[in-house]
Protein backbone atom coordinates (compact mmCIF):
# COMPACT_ATOMS: atom_id res chain seq x y z
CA UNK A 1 0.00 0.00 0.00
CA UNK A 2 1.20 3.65 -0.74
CA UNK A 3 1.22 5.80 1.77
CA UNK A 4 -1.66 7.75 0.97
CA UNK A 5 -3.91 4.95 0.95
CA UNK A 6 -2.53 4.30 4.43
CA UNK A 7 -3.15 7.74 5.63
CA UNK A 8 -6.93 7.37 4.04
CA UNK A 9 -7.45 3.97 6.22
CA UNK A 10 -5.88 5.84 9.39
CA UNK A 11 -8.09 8.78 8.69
CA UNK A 12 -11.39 6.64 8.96
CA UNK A 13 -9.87 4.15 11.51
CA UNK A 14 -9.81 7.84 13.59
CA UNK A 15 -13.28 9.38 12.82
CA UNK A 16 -14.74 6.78 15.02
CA UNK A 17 -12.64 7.28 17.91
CA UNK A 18 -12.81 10.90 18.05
CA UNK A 19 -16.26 11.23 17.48
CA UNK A 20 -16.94 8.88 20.54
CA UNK A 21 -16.21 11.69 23.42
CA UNK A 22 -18.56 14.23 21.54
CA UNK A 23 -20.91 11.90 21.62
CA UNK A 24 -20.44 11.31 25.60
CA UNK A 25 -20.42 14.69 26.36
CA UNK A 26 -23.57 15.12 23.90
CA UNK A 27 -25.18 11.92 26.30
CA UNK A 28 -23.96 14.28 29.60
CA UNK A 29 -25.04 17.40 28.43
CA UNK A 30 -28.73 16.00 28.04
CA UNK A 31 -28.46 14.30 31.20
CA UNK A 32 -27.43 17.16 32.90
CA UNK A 33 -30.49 19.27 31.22
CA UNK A 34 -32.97 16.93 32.34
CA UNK A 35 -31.65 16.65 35.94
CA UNK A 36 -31.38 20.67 36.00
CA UNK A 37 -34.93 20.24 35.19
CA UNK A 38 -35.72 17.54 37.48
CA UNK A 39 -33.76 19.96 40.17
CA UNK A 40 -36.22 22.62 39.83
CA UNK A 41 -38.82 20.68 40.02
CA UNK A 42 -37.86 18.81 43.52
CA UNK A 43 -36.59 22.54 44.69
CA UNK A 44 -40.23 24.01 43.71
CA UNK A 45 -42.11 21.11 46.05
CA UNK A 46 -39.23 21.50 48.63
CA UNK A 47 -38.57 17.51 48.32
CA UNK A 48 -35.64 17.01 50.21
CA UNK A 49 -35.60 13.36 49.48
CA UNK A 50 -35.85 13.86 45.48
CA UNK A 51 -33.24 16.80 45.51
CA UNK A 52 -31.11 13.98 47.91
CA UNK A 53 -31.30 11.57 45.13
CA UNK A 54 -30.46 14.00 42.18
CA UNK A 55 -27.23 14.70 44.35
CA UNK A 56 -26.27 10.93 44.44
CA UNK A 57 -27.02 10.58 40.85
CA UNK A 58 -24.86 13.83 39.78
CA UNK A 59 -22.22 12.32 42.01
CA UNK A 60 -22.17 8.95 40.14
CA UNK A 61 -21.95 10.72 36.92
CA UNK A 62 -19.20 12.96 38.38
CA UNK A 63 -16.97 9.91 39.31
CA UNK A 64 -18.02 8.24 35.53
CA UNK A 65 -16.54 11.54 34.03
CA UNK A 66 -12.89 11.21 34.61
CA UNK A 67 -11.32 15.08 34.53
CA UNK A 68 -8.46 13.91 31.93
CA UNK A 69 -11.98 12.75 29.97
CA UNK A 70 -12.06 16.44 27.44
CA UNK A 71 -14.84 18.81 27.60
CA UNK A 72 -13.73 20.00 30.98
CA UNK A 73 -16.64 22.91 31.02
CA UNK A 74 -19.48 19.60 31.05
CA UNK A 75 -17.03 18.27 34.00
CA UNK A 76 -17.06 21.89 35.62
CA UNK A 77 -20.65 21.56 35.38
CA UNK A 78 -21.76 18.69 37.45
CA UNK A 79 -18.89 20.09 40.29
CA UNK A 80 -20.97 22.93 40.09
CA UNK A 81 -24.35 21.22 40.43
CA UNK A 82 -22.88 19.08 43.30
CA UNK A 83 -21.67 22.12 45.01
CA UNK A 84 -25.55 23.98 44.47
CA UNK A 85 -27.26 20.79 45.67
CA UNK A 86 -25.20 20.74 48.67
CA UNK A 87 -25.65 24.32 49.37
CA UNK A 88 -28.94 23.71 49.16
CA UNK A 89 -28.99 21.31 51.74
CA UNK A 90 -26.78 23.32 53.71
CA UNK A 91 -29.40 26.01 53.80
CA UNK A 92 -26.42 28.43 52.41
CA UNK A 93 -28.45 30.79 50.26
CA UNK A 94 -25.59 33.22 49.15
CA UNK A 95 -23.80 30.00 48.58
CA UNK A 96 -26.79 28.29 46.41
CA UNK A 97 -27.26 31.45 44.18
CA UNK A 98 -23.56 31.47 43.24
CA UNK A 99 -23.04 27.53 42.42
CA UNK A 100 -26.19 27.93 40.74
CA UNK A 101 -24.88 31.18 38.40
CA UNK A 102 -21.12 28.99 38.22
CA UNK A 103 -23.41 26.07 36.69
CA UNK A 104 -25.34 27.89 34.37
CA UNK A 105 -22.10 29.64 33.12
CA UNK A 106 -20.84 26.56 32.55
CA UNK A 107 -23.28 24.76 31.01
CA UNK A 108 -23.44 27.37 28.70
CA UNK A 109 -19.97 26.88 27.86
CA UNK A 110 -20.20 23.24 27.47
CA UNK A 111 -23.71 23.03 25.24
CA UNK A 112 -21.21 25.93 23.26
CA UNK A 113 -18.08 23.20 22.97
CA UNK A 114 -20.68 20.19 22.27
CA UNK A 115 -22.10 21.70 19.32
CA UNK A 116 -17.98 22.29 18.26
CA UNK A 117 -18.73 25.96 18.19
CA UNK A 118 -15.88 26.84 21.20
């Protein structure tokens, strides 16, 4: 084989591969919509034991996404919504408002590098 018929078979051997941690941080930026959503909801009815569970559950997916994983702003993220949730449970207001600003910020800035417009 010449080597531009090797670089052609690298070339789609790659596309694969790097199109697989878009794709996770596509599958943890909806997750992270629908527990922001799911957040609100609990905070609205004051459910302690809902709001509880959505802090176990963004833990979980905090441990699944390793920090060396890319998309560090989606990682920055669910620190943030930990850090809210616990505030909130805390009862530290001031604390709550500004997680919950750091969180928005970034999930702003990773629904921006998801859609490869960063």
């Amino acid at each position: 084989m010449n080597s531009a018929a090797l670089s052609l078979l690298a070339l789609f051997i790659a596309l694969p591969a790097t199109a697989a941690p878009r794709d996770d941080a596509r599958a943890l930026l909806d997750w992270l919509h629908v527990a922001r959503d799911e957040i609100n909801r609990a905070g609205e009815a004051k459910d302690l034991v809902a709001l509880q569970r959505l802090r176990r559950d963004t833990e979980q997916q905090l441990n699944a996404w390793p920090s060396s994983a890319g998309f560090p702003d989606c990682r920055a993220a669910l620190v943030n919504m930990v850090d809210f949730l616990n505030a909130y449970q805390r009862k530290d207001y001031a604390g709550r408002d500004r997680k919950g600003a750091h969180f928005r910020q970034d999930l702003a800035d990773c629904e921006r590098a998801v859609a490869g417009r960063w």
